[in-house]
N, C-alpha and C. Protein backbone atom coordinates (compact mmCIF):
# COMPACT_ATOMS: atom_id res chain seq x y z
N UNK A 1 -35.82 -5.69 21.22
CA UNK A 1 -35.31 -6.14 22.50
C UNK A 1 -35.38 -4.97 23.48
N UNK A 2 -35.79 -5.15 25.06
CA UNK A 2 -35.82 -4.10 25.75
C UNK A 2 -34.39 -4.10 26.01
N UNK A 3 -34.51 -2.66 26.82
CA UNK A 3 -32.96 -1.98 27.54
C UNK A 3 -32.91 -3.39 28.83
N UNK A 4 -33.66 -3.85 29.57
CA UNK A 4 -33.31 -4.77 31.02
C UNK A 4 -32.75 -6.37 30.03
N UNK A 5 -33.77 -6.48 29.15
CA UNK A 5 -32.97 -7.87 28.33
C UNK A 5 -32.02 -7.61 27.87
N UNK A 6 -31.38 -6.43 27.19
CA UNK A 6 -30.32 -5.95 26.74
C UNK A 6 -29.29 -6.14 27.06
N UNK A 7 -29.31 -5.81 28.95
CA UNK A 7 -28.38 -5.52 29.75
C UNK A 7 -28.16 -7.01 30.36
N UNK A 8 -29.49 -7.97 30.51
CA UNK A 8 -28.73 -8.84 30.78
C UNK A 8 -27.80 -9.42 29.81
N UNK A 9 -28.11 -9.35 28.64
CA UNK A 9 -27.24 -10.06 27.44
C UNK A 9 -25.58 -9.76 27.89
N UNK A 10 -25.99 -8.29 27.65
CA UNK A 10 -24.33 -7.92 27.81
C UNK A 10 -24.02 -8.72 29.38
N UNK A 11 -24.53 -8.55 30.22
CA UNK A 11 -23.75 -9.23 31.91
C UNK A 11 -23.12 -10.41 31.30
N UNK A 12 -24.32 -11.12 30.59
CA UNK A 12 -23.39 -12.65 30.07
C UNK A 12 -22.47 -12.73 29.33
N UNK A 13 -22.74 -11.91 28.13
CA UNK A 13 -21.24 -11.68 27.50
C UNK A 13 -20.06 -11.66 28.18
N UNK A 14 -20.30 -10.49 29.08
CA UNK A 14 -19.08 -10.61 29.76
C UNK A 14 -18.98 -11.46 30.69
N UNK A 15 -19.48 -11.78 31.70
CA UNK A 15 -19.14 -13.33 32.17
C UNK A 15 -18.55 -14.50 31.61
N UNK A 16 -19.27 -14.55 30.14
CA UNK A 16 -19.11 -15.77 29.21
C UNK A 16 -17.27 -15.67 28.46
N UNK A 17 -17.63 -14.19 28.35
CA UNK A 17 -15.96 -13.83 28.18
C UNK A 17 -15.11 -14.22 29.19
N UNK A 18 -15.16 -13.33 30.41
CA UNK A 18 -14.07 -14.09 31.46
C UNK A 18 -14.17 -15.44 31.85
N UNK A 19 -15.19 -16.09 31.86
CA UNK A 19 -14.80 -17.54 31.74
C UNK A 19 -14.30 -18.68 30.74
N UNK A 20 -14.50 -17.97 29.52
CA UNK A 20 -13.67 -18.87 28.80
C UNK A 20 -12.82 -17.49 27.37
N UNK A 21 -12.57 -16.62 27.68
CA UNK A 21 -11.69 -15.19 26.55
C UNK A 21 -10.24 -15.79 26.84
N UNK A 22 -9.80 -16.59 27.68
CA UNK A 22 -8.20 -17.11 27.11
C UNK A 22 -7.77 -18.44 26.91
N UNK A 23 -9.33 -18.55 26.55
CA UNK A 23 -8.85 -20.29 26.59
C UNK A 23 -7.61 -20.59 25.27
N UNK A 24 -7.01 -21.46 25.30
CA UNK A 24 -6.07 -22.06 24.25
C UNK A 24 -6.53 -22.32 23.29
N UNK A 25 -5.62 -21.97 21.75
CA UNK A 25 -6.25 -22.98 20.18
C UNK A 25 -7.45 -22.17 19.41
N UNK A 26 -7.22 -21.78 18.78
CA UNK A 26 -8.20 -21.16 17.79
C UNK A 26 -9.67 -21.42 17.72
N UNK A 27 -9.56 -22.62 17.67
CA UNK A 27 -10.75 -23.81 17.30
C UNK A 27 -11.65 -23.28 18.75
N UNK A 28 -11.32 -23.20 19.64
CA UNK A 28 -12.10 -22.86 21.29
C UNK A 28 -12.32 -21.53 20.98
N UNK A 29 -10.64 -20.76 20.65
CA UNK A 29 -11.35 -19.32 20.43
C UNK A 29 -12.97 -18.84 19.58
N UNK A 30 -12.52 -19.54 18.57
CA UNK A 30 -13.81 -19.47 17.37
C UNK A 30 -15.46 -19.61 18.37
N UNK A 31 -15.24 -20.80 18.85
CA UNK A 31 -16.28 -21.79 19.57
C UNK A 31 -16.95 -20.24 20.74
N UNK A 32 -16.15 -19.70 21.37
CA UNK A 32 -16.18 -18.36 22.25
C UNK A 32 -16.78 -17.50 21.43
N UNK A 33 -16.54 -17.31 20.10
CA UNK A 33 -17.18 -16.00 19.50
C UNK A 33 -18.31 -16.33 18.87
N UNK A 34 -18.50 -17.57 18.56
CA UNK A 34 -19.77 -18.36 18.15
C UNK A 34 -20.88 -18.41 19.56
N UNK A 35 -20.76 -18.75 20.18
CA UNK A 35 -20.99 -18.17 22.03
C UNK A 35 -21.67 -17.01 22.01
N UNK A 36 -21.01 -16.19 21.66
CA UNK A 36 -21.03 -14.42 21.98
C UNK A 36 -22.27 -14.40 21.48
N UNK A 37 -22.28 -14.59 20.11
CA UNK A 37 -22.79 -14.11 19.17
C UNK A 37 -24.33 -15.30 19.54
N UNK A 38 -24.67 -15.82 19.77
CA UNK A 38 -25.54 -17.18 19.76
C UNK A 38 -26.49 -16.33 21.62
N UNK A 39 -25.35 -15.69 22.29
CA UNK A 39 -25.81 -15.18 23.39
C UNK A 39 -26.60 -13.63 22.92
N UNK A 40 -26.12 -12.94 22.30
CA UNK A 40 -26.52 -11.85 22.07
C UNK A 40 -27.70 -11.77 21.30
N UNK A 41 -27.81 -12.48 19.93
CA UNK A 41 -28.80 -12.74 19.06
C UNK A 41 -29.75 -14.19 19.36
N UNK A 42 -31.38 -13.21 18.87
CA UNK A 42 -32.36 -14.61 18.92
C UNK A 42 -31.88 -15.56 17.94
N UNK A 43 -32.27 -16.67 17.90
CA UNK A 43 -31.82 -18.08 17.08
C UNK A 43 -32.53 -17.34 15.64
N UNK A 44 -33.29 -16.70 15.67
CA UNK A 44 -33.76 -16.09 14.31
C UNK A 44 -32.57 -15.22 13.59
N UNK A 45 -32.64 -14.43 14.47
CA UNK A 45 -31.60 -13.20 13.49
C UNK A 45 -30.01 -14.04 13.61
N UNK A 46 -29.75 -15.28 14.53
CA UNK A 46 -28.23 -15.61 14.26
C UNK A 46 -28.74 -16.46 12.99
N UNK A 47 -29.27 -16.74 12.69
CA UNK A 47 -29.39 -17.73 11.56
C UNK A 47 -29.60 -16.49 10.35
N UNK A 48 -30.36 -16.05 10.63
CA UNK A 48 -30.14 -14.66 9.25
C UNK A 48 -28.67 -14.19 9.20
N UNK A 49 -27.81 -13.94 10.39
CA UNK A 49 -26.37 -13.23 10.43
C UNK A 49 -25.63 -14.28 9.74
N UNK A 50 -25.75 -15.55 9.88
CA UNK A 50 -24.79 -16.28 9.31
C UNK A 50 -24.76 -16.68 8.12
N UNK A 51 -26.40 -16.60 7.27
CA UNK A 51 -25.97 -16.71 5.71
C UNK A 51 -25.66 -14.97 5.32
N UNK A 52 -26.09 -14.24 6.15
CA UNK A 52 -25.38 -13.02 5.56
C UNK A 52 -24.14 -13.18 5.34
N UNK A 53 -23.49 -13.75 6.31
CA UNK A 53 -21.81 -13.75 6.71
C UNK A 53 -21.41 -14.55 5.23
N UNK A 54 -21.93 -15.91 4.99
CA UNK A 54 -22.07 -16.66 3.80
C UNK A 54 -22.02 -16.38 2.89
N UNK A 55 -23.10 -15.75 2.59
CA UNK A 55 -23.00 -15.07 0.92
C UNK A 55 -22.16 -14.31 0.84
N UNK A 56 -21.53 -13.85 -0.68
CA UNK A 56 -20.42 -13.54 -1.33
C UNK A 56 -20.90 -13.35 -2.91
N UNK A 57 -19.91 -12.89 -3.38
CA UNK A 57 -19.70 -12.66 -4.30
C UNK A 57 -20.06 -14.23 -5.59
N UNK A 58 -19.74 -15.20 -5.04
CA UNK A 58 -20.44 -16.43 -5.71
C UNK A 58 -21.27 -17.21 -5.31
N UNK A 59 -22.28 -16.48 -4.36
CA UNK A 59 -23.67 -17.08 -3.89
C UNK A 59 -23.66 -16.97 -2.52
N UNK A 60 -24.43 -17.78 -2.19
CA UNK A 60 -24.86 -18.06 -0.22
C UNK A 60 -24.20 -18.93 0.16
N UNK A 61 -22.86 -19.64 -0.42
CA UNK A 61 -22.04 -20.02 0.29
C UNK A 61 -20.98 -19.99 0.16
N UNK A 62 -20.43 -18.80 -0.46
CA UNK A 62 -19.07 -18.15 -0.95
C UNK A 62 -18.26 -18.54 0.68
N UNK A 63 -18.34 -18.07 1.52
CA UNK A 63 -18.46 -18.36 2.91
C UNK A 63 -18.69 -19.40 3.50
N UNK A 64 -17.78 -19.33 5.19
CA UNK A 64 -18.36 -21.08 5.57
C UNK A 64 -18.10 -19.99 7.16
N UNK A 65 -19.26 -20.34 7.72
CA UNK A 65 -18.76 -20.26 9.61
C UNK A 65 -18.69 -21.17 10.25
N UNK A 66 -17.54 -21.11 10.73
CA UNK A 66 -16.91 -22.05 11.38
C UNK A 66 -17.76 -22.14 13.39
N UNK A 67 -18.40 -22.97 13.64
CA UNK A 67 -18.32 -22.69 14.98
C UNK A 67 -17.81 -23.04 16.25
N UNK A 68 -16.75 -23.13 15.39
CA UNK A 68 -15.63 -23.69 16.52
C UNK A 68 -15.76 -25.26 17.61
N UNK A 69 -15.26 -25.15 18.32
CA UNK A 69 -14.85 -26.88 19.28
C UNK A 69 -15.01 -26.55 20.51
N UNK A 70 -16.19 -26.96 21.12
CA UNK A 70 -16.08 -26.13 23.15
C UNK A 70 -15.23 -27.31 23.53
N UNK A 71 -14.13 -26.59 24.43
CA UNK A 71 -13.65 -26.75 25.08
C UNK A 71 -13.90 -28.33 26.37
């Protein structure tokens, strides 16, 4: 990824943060960091991050990600 795509990522992050970083209920919170993360990473490497996140100690789905409820 270049430094100018980079930087836009982060602008949105944070945008994406102040428009929805206090929303109410877990379930939205989650949905926000699922967001983040979906903004920052290509659809390639979030799909690699999330069976990383997955696997465990009793396979590739010791783990579950949750991606939360938009608002």
């Amino acid at each position: 990824m270049d430094n100018e795509n980079s930087i836009k990522r982060i602008g949105r992050v944070i945008d994406f943060i102040y428009m929805w970083g206090g929303i109410d209920g877990g379930h939205h919170k989650q949905w926000v960091l699922d967001q983040i993360l979906r903004i920052l990473m290509t659809e390639d490497i979030y799909k690699k991050w999330i069976a990383a996140f997955c696997d465990g100690e009793e396979g590739p789905n010791t783990y579950s990600w949750d991606e939360g409820i938009a608002p």
